[in-house]
C-alpha atoms as a PDB file:
ATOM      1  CA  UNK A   1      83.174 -77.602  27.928  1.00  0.00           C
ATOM      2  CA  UNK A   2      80.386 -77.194  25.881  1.00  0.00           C
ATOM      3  CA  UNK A   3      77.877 -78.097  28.478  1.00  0.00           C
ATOM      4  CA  UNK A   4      79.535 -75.663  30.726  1.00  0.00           C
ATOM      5  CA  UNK A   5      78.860 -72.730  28.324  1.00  0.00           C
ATOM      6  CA  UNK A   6      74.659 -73.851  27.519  1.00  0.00           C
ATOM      7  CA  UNK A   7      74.710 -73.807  31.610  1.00  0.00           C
ATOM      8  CA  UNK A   8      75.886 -70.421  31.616  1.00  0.00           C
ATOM      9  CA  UNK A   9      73.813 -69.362  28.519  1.00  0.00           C
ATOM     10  CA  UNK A  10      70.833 -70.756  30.228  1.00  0.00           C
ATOM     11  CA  UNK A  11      71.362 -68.737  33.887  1.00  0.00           C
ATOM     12  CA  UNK A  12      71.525 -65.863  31.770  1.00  0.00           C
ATOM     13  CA  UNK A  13      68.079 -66.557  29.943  1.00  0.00           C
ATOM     14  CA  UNK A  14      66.568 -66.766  33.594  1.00  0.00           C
ATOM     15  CA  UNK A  15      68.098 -63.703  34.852  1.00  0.00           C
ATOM     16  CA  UNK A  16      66.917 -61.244  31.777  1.00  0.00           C
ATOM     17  CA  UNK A  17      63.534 -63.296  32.470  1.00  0.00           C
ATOM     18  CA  UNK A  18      63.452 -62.249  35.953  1.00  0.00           C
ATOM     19  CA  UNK A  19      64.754 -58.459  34.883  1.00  0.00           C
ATOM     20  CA  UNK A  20      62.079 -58.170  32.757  1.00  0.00           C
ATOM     21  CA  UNK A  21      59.202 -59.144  34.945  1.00  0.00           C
ATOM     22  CA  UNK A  22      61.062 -56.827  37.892  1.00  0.00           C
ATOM     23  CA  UNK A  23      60.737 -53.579  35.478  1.00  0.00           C
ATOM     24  CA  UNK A  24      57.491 -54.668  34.268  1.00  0.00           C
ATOM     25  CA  UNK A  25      55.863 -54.526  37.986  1.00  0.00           C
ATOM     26  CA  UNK A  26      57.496 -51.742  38.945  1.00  0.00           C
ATOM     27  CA  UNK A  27      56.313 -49.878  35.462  1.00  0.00           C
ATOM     28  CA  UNK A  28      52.829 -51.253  36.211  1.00  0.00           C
ATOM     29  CA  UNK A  29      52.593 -50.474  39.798  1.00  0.00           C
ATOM     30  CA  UNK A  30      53.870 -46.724  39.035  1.00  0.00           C
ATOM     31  CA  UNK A  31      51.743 -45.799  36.929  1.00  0.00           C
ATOM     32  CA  UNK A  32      48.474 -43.972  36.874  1.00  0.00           C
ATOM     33  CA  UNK A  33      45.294 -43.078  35.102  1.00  0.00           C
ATOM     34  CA  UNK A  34      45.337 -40.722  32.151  1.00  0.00           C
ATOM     35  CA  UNK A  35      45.046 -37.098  33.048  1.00  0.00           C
ATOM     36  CA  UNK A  36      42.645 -34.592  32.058  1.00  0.00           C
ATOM     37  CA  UNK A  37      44.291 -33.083  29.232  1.00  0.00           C
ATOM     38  CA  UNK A  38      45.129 -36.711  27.456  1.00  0.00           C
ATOM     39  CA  UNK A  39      41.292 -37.462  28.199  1.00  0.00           C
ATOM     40  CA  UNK A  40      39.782 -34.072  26.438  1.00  0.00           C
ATOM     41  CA  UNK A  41      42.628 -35.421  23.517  1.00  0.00           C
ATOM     42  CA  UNK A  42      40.814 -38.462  23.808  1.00  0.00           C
ATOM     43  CA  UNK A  43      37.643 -36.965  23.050  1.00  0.00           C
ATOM     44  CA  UNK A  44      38.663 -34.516  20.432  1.00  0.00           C
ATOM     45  CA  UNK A  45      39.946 -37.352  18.668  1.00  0.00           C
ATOM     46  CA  UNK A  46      36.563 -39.620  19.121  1.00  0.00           C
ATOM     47  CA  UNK A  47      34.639 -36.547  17.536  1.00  0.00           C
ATOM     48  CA  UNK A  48      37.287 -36.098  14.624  1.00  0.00           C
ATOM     49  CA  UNK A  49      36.183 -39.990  13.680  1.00  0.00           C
ATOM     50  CA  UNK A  50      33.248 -39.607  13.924  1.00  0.00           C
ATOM     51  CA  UNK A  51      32.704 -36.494  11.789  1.00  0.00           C
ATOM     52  CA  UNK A  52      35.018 -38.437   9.428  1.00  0.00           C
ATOM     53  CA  UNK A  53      32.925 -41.635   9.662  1.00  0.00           C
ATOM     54  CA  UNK A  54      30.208 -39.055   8.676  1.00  0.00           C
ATOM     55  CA  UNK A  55      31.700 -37.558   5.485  1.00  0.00           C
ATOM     56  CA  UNK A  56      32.523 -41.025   4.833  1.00  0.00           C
ATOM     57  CA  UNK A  57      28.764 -42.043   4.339  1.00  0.00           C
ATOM     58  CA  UNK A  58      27.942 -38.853   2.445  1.00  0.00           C
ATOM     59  CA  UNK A  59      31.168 -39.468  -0.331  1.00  0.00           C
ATOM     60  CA  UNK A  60      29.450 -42.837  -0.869  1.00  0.00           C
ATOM     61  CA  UNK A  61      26.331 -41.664  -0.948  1.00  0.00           C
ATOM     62  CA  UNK A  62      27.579 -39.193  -3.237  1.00  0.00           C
ATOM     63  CA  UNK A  63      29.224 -41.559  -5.297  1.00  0.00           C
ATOM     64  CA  UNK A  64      26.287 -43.917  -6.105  1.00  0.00           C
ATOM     65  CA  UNK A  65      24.337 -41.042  -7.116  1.00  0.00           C
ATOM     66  CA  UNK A  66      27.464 -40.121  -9.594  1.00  0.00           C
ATOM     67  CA  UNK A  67      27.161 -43.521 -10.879  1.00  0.00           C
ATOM     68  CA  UNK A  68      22.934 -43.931 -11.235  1.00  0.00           C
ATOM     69  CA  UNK A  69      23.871 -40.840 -13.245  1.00  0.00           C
ATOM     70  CA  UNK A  70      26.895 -41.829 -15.441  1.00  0.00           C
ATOM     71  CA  UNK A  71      24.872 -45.055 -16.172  1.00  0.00           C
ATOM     72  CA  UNK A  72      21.646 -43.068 -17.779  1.00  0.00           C
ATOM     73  CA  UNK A  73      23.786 -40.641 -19.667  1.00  0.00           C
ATOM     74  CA  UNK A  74      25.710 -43.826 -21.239  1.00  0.00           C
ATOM     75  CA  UNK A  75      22.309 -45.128 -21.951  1.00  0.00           C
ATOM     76  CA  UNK A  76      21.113 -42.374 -23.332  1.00  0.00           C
ATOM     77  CA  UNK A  77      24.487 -41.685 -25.712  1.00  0.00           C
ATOM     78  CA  UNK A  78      23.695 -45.817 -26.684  1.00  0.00           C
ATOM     79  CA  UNK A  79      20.251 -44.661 -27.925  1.00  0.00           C
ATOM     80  CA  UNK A  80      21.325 -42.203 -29.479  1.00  0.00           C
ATOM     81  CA  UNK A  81      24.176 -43.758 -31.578  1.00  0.00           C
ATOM     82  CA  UNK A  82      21.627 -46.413 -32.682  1.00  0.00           C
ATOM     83  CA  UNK A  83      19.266 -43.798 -33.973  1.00  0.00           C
ATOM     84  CA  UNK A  84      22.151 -42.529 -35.651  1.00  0.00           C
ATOM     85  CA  UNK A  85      22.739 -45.495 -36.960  1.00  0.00           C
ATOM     86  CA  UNK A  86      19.067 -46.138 -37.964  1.00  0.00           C
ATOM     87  CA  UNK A  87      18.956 -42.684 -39.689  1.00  0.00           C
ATOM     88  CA  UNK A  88      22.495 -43.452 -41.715  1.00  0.00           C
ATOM     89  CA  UNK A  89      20.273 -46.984 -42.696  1.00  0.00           C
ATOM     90  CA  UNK A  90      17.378 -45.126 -44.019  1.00  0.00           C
ATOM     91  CA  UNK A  91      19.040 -42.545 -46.038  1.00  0.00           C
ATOM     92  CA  UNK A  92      20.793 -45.227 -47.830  1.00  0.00           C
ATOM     93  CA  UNK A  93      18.413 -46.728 -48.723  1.00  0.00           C
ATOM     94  CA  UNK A  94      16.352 -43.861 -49.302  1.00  0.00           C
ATOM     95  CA  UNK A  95      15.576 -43.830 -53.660  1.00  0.00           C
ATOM     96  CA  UNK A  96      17.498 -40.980 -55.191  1.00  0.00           C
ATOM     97  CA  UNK A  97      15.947 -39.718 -58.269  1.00  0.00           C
END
């Protein structure tokens, strides 16, 4: 009995197989190129990446520049703490009187 039912199981594979493939070629065969309209979406989309690509480049650009910058002024707060720290140095040991 049990071979019976993996017979039966296995006709059914085949036939869902074969559905499939039937739909898919008739799908296929029915259909056609896009239309106008969905090409001009097309191409509205292509320019919207693109113009994003573009802002893209500038934000990094942008963003290096930021950095170059937060780099000196943390440079130039370092050099200034150590002269701070220099002048706290010399007034101590500056002779008071």
């Amino acid at each position: 009995m049990g071979d019976r039912r993996c017979k039966i199981r296995a006709g059914g594979r085949y036939l869902t197989f074969a559905g499939t493939f039937l739909v898919l070629g008739l799908t296929a065969a029915c259909s056609s190129g896009p239309n106008q309209k969905e090409l001009d979406l097309l191409e509205e989309k292509r320019q919207a990446m693109v113009a994003s690509e573009g802002e893209v480049v500038q934000k990094k650009a942008e963003e290096a520049r930021l950095q170059r910058k937060l780099a000196e002024k943390k440079a130039e707060q370092k050099a200034a703490e150590k002269k701070k720290a220099d002048t706290a140095d010399n007034l101590a040991s500056f002779p008071t009187e």
